[in-house]
C-alpha atoms as a PDB file:
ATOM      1  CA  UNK A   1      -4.426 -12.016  38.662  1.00  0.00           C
ATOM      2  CA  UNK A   2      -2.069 -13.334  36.574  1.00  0.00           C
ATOM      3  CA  UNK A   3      -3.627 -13.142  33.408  1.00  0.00           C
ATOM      4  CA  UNK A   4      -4.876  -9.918  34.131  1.00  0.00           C
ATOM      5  CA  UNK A   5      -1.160  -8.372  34.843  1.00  0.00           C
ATOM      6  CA  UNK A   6      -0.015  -9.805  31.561  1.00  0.00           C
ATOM      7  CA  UNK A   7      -2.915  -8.930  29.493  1.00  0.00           C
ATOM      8  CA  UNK A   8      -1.942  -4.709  31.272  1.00  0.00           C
ATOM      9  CA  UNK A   9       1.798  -5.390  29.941  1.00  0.00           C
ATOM     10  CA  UNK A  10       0.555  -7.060  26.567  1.00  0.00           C
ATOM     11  CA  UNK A  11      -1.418  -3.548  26.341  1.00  0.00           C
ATOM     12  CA  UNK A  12       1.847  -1.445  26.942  1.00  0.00           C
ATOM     13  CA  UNK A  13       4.077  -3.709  24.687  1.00  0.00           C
ATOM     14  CA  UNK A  14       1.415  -3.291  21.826  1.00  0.00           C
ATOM     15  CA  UNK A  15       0.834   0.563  22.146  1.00  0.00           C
ATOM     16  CA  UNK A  16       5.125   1.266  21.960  1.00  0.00           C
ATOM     17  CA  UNK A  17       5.197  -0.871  18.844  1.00  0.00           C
ATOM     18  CA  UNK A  18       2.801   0.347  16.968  1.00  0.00           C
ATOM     19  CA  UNK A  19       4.489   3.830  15.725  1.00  0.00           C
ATOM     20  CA  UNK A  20       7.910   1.355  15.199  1.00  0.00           C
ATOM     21  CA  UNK A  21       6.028  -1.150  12.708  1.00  0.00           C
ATOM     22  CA  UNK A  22       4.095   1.666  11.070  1.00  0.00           C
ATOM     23  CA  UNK A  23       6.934   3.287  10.227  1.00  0.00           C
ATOM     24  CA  UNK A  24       8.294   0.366   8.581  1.00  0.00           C
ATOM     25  CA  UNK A  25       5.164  -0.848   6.797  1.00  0.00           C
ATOM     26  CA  UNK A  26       5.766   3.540   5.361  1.00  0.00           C
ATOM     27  CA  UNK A  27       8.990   2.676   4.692  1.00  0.00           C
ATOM     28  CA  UNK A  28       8.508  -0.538   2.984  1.00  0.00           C
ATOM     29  CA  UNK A  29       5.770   0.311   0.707  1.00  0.00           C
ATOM     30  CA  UNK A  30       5.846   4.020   0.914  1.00  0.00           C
ATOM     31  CA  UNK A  31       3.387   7.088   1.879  1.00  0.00           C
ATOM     32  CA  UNK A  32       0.053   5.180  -0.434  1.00  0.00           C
ATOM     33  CA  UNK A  33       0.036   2.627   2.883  1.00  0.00           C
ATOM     34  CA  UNK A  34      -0.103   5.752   5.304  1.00  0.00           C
ATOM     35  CA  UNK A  35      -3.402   7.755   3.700  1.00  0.00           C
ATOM     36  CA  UNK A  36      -6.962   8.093   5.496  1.00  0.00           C
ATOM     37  CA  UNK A  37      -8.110   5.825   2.342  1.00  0.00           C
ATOM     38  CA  UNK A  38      -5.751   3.178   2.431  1.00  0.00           C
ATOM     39  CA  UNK A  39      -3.748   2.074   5.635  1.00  0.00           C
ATOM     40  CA  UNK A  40      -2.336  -0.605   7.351  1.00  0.00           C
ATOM     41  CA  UNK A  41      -2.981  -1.054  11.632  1.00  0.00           C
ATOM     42  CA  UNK A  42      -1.650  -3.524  14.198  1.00  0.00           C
ATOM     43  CA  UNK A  43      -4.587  -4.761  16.246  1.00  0.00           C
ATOM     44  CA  UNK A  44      -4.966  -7.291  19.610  1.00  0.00           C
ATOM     45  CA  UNK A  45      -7.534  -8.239  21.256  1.00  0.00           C
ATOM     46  CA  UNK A  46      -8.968 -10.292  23.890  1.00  0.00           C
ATOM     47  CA  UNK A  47     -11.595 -12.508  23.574  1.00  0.00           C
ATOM     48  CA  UNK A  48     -13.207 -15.017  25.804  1.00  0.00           C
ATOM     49  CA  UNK A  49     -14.088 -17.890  24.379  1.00  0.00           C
ATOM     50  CA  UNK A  50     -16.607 -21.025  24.588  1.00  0.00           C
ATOM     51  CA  UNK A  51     -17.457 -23.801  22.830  1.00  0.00           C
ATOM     52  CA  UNK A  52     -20.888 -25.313  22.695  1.00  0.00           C
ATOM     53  CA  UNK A  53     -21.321 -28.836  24.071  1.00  0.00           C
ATOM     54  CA  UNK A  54     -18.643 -29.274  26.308  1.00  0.00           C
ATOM     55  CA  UNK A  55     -20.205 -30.172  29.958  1.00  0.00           C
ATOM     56  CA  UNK A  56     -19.622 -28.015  33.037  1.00  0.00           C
ATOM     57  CA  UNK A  57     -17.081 -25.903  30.555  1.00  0.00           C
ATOM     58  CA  UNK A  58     -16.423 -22.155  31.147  1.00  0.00           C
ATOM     59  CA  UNK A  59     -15.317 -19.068  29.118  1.00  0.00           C
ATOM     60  CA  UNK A  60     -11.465 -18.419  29.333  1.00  0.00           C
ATOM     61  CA  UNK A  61      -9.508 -15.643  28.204  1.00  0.00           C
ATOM     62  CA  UNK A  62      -7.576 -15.852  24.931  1.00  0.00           C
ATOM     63  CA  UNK A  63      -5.320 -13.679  22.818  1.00  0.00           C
ATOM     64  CA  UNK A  64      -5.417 -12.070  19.393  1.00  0.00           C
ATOM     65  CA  UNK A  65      -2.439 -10.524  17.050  1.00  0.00           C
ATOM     66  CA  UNK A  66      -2.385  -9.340  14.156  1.00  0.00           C
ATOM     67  CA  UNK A  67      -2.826  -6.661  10.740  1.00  0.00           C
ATOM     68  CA  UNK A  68      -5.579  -5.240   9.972  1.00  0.00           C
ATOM     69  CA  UNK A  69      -5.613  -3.364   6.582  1.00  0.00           C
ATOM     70  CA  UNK A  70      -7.865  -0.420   6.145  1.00  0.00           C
ATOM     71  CA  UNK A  71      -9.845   0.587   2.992  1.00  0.00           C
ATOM     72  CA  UNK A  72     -12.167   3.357   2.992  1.00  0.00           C
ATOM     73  CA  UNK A  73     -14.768   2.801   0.198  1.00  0.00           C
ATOM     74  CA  UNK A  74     -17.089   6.440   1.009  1.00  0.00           C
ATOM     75  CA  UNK A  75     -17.610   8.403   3.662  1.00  0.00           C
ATOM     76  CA  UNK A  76     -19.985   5.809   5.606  1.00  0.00           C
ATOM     77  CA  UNK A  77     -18.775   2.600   4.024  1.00  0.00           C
ATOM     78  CA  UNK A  78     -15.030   0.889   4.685  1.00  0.00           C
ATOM     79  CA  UNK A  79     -13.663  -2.603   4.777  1.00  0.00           C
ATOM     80  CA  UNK A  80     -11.221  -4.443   6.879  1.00  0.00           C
ATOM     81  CA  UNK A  81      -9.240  -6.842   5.790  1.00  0.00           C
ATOM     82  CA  UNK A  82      -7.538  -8.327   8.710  1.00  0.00           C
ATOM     83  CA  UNK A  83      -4.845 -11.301   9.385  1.00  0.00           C
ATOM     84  CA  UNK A  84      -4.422 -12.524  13.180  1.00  0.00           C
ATOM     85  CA  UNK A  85      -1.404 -14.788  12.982  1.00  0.00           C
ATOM     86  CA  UNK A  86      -1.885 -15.740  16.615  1.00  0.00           C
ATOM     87  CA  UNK A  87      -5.474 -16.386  17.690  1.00  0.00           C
ATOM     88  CA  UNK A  88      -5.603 -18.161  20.896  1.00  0.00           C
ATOM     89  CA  UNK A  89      -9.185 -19.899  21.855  1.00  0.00           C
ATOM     90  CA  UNK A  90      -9.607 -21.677  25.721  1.00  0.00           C
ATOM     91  CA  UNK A  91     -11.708 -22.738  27.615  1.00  0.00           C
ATOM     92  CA  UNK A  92     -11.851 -24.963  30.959  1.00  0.00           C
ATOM     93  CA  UNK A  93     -13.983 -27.908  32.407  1.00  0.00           C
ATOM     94  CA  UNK A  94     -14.920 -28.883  35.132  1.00  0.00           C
ATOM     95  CA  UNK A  95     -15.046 -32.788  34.225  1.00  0.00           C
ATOM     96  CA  UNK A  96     -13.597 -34.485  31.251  1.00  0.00           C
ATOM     97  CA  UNK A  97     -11.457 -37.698  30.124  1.00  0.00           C
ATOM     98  CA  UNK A  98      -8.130 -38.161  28.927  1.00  0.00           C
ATOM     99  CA  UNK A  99      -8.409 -40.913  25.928  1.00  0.00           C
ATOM    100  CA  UNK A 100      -5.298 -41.867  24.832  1.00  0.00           C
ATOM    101  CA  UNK A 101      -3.177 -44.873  23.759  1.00  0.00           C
ATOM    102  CA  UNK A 102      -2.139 -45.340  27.085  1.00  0.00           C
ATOM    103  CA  UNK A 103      -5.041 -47.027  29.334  1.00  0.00           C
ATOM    104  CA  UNK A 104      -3.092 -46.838  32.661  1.00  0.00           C
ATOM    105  CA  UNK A 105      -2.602 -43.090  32.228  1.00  0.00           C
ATOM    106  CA  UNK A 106      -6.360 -42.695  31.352  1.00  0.00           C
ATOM    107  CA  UNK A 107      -7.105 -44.191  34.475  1.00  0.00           C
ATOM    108  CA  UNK A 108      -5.400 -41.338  36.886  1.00  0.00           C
ATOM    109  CA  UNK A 109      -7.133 -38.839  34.468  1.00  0.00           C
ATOM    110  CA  UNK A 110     -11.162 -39.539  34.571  1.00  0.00           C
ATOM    111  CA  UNK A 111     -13.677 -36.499  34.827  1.00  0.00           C
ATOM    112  CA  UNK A 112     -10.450 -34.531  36.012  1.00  0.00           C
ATOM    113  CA  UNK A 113     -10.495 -30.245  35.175  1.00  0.00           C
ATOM    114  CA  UNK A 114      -9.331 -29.762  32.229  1.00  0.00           C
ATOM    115  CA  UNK A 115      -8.304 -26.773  30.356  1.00  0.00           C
ATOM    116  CA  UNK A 116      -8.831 -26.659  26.412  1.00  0.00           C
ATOM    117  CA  UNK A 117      -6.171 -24.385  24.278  1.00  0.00           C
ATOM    118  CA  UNK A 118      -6.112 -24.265  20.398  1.00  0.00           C
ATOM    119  CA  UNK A 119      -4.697 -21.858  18.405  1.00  0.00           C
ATOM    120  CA  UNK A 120      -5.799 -20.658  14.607  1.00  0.00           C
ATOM    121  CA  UNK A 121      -4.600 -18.475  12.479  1.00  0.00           C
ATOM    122  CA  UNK A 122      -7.689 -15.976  11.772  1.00  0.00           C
ATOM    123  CA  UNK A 123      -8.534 -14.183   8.558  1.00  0.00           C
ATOM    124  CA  UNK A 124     -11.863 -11.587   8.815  1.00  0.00           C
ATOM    125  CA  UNK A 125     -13.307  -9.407   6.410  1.00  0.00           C
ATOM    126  CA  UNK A 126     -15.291  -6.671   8.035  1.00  0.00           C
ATOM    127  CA  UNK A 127     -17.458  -4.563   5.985  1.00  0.00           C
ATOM    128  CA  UNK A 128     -18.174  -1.697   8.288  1.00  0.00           C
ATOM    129  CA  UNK A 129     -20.634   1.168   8.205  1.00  0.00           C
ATOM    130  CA  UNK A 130     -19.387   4.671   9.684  1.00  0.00           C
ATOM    131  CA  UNK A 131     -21.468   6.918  11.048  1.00  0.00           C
ATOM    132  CA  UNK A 132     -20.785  10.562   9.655  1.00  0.00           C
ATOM    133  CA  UNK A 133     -19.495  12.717  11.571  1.00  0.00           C
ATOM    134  CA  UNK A 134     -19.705  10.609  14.425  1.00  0.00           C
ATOM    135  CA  UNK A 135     -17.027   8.602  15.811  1.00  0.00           C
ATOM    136  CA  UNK A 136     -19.227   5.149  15.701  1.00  0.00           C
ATOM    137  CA  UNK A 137     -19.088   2.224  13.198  1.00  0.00           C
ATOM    138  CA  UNK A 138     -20.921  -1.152  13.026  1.00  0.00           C
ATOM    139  CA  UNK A 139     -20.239  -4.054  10.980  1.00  0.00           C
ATOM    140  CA  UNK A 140     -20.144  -7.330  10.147  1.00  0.00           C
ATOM    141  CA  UNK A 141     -17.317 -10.114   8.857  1.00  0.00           C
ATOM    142  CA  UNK A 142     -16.761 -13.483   7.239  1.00  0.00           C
ATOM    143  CA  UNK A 143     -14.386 -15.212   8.632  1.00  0.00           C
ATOM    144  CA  UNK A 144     -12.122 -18.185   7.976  1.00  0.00           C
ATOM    145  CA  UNK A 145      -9.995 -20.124  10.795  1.00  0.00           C
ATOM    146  CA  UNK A 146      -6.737 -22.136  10.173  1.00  0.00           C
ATOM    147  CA  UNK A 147      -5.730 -24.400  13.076  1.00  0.00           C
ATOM    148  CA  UNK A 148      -2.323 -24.208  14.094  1.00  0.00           C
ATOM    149  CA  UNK A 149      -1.990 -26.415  17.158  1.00  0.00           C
ATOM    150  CA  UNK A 150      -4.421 -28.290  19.776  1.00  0.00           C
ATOM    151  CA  UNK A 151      -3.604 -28.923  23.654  1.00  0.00           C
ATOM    152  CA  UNK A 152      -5.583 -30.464  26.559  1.00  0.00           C
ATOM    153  CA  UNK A 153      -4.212 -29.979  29.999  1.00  0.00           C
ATOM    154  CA  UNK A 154      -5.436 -32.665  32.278  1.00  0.00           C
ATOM    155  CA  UNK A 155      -5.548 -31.849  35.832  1.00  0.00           C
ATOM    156  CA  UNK A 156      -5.254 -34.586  39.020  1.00  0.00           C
ATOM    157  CA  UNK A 157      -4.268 -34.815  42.437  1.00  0.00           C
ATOM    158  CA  UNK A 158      -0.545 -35.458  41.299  1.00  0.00           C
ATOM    159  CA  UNK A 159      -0.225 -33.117  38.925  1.00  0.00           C
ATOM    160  CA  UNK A 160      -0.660 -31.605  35.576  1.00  0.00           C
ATOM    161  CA  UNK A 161      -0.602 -33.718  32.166  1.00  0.00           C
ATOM    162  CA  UNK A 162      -0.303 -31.719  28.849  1.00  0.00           C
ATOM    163  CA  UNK A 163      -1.956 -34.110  25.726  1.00  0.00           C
ATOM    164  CA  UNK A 164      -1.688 -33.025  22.231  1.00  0.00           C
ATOM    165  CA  UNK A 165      -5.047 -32.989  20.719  1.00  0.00           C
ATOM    166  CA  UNK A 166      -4.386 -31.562  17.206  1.00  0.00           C
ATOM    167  CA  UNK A 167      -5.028 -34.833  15.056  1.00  0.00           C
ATOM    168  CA  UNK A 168      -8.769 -34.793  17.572  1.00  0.00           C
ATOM    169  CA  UNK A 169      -9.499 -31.139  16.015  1.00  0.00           C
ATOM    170  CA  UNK A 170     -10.695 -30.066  12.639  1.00  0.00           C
ATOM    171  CA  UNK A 171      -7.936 -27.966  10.086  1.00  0.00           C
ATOM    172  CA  UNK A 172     -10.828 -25.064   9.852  1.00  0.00           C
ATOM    173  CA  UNK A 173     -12.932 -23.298  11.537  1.00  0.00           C
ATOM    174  CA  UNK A 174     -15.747 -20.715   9.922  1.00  0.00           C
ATOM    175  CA  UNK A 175     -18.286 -18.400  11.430  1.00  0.00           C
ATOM    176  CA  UNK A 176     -19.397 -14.740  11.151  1.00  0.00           C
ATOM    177  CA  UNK A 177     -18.567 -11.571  13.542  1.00  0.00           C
ATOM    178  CA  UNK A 178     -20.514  -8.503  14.645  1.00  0.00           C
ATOM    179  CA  UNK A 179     -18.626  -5.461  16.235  1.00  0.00           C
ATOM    180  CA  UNK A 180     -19.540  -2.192  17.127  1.00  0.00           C
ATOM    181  CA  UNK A 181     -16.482   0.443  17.573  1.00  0.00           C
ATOM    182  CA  UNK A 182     -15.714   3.926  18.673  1.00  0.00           C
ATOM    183  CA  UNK A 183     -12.666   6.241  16.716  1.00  0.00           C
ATOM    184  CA  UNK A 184     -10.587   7.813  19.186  1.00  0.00           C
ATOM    185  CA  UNK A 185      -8.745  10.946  17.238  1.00  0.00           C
ATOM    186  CA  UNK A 186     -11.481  10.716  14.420  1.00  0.00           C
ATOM    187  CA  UNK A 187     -10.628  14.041  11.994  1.00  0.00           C
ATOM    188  CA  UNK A 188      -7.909  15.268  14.553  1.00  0.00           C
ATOM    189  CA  UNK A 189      -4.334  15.281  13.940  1.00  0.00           C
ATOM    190  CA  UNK A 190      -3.025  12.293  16.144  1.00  0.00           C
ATOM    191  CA  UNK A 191      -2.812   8.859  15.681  1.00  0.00           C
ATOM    192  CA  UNK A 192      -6.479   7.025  15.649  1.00  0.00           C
ATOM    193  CA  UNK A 193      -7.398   4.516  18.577  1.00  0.00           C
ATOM    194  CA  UNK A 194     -10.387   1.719  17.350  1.00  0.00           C
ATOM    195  CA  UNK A 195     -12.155   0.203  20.079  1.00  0.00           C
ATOM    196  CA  UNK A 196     -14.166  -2.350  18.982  1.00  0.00           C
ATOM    197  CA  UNK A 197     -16.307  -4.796  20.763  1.00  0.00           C
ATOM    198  CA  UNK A 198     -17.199  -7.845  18.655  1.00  0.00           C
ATOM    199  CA  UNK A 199     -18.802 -11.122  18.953  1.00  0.00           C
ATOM    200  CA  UNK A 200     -18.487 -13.890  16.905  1.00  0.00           C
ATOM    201  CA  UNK A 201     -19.770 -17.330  16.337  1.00  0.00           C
ATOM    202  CA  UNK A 202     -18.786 -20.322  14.641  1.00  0.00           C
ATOM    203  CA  UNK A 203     -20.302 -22.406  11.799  1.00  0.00           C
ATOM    204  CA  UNK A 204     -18.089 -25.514  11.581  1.00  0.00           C
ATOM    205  CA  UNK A 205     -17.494 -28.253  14.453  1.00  0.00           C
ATOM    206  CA  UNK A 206     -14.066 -27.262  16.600  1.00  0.00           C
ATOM    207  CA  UNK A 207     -13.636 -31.242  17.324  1.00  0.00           C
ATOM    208  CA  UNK A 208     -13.983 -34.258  15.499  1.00  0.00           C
ATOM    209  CA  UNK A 209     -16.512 -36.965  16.347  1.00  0.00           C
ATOM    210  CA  UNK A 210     -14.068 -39.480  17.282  1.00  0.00           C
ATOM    211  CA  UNK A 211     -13.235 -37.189  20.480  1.00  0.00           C
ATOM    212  CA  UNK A 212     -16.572 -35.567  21.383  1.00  0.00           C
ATOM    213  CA  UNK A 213     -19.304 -36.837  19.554  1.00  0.00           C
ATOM    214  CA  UNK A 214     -21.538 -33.382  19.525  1.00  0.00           C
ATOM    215  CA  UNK A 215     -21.391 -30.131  17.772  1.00  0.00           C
ATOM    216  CA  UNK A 216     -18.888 -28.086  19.238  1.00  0.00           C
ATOM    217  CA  UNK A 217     -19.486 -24.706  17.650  1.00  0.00           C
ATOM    218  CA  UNK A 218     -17.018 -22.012  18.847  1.00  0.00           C
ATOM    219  CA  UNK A 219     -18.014 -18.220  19.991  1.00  0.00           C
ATOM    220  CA  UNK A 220     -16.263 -15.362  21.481  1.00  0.00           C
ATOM    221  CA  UNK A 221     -16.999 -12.062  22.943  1.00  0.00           C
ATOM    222  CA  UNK A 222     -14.095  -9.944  22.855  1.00  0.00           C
ATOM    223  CA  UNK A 223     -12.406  -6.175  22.650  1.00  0.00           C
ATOM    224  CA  UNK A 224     -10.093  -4.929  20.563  1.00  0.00           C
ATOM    225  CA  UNK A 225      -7.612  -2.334  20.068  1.00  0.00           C
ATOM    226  CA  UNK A 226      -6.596  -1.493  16.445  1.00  0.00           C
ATOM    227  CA  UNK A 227      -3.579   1.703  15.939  1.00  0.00           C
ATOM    228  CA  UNK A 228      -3.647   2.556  12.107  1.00  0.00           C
ATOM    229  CA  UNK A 229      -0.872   4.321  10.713  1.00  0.00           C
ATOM    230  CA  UNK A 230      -2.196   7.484   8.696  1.00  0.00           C
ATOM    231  CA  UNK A 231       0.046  10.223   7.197  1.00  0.00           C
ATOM    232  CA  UNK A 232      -2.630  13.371   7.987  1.00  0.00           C
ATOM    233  CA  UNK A 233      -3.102  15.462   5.217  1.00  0.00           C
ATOM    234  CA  UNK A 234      -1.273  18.646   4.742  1.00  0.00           C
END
């Protein structure tokens, strides 16, 4: 319930400053970041992650943030270059074991819940096909992860432990997403709403061997809201 309240405020906070950083991305570099051919969008999203290999692990909600830049090549062809500076990715076990210098703290924390948190720094390039005259687009996206920070919050009896796992995960992450979207306003004179739904799946191992000795290959399903700034055309 929690996580569902914030994500509803998250929502609000986003939609109120999106006209406020528009207009100072307009102000900054002027009316040629404000056309239907070339604009610049905030975008969050919410995507629920796994990673393959973990036992008994479940998908847990995570958080996107970012700028999305918007290039329209034709009428059916655009791309989207897109920065999320905070990309959250978690999941949660059932079972797992804390492995740390410490053996007498590994002992109160054997096959205990634990809940997996590590944040990147995502950069996409989607290369989208829009339908005319239709407010639909599909596409598709390279994309390249930078990770920020690692966590691991073992779970006992007692209490909670918090274990920094960033040296036991790899710098990047790589994959591909798919995403299908609708164009709220499309052609009309308000602001534009993109709701896209996108799924994506990762290349490169999330975790080094030393820690867990499979693949770990991250994936997400998630939906996202984008608000581009465009100056309508007198």
């Amino acid at each position: 319930m929690k996580k569902t309240i914030t994500s509803l405020i998250l929502v609000l906070c986003f939609t109120q400053m999106v006209n406020a950083q528009a207009a100072l991305f307009a102000l900054i570099f002027g009316d040629k970041v404000a056309t239907e051919n070339f604009n610049i969008g905030l975008e969050i999203g919410f995507p629920y992650n796994s990673i393959s290999s973990i036992d008994d692990s479940s998908a847990n909600l995570g958080l996107h943030f970012g700028i999305s830049g918007n290039i329209k090549i034709s009428e059916k062809w655009s791309m989207n270059p897109t920065i999320f500076f905070l990309s959250k990715r978690n999941i949660k076990t059932d079972r797992f074991s804390l492995n740390s210098s410490n053996a007498s703290l590994n002992a109160e924390f054997v096959n205990v819940p634990t809940d997996f948190s590590v944040n990147y720094i995502d950069v996409p390039i989607f290369f989208n096909y829009n339908f005319p005259k239709k407010p639909y687009k599909i596409g598709i996206a390279p994309q390249i992860s930078f990770r920020n920070d690692a966590t691991a919050i073992f779970s006992n009896g007692d209490g909670d432990f918090e274990y920094n796992i960033k040296d036991q995960t790899e710098s990047i992450d790589y994959g591909f997403i798919a995403q299908v979207g609708y164009i709220m306003g499309k052609g009309g004179q308000g602001k534009e709403i993109h709701i896209q739904l996108r799924y994506y799946q990762g290349l490169a191992d999330v975790f080094k061997n030393d820690f867990i000795s499979s693949t770990n290959n991250a994936s997400y399903l998630s939906l996202h809201l984008s608000i581009p700034f465009i100056k309508k055309q007198d």
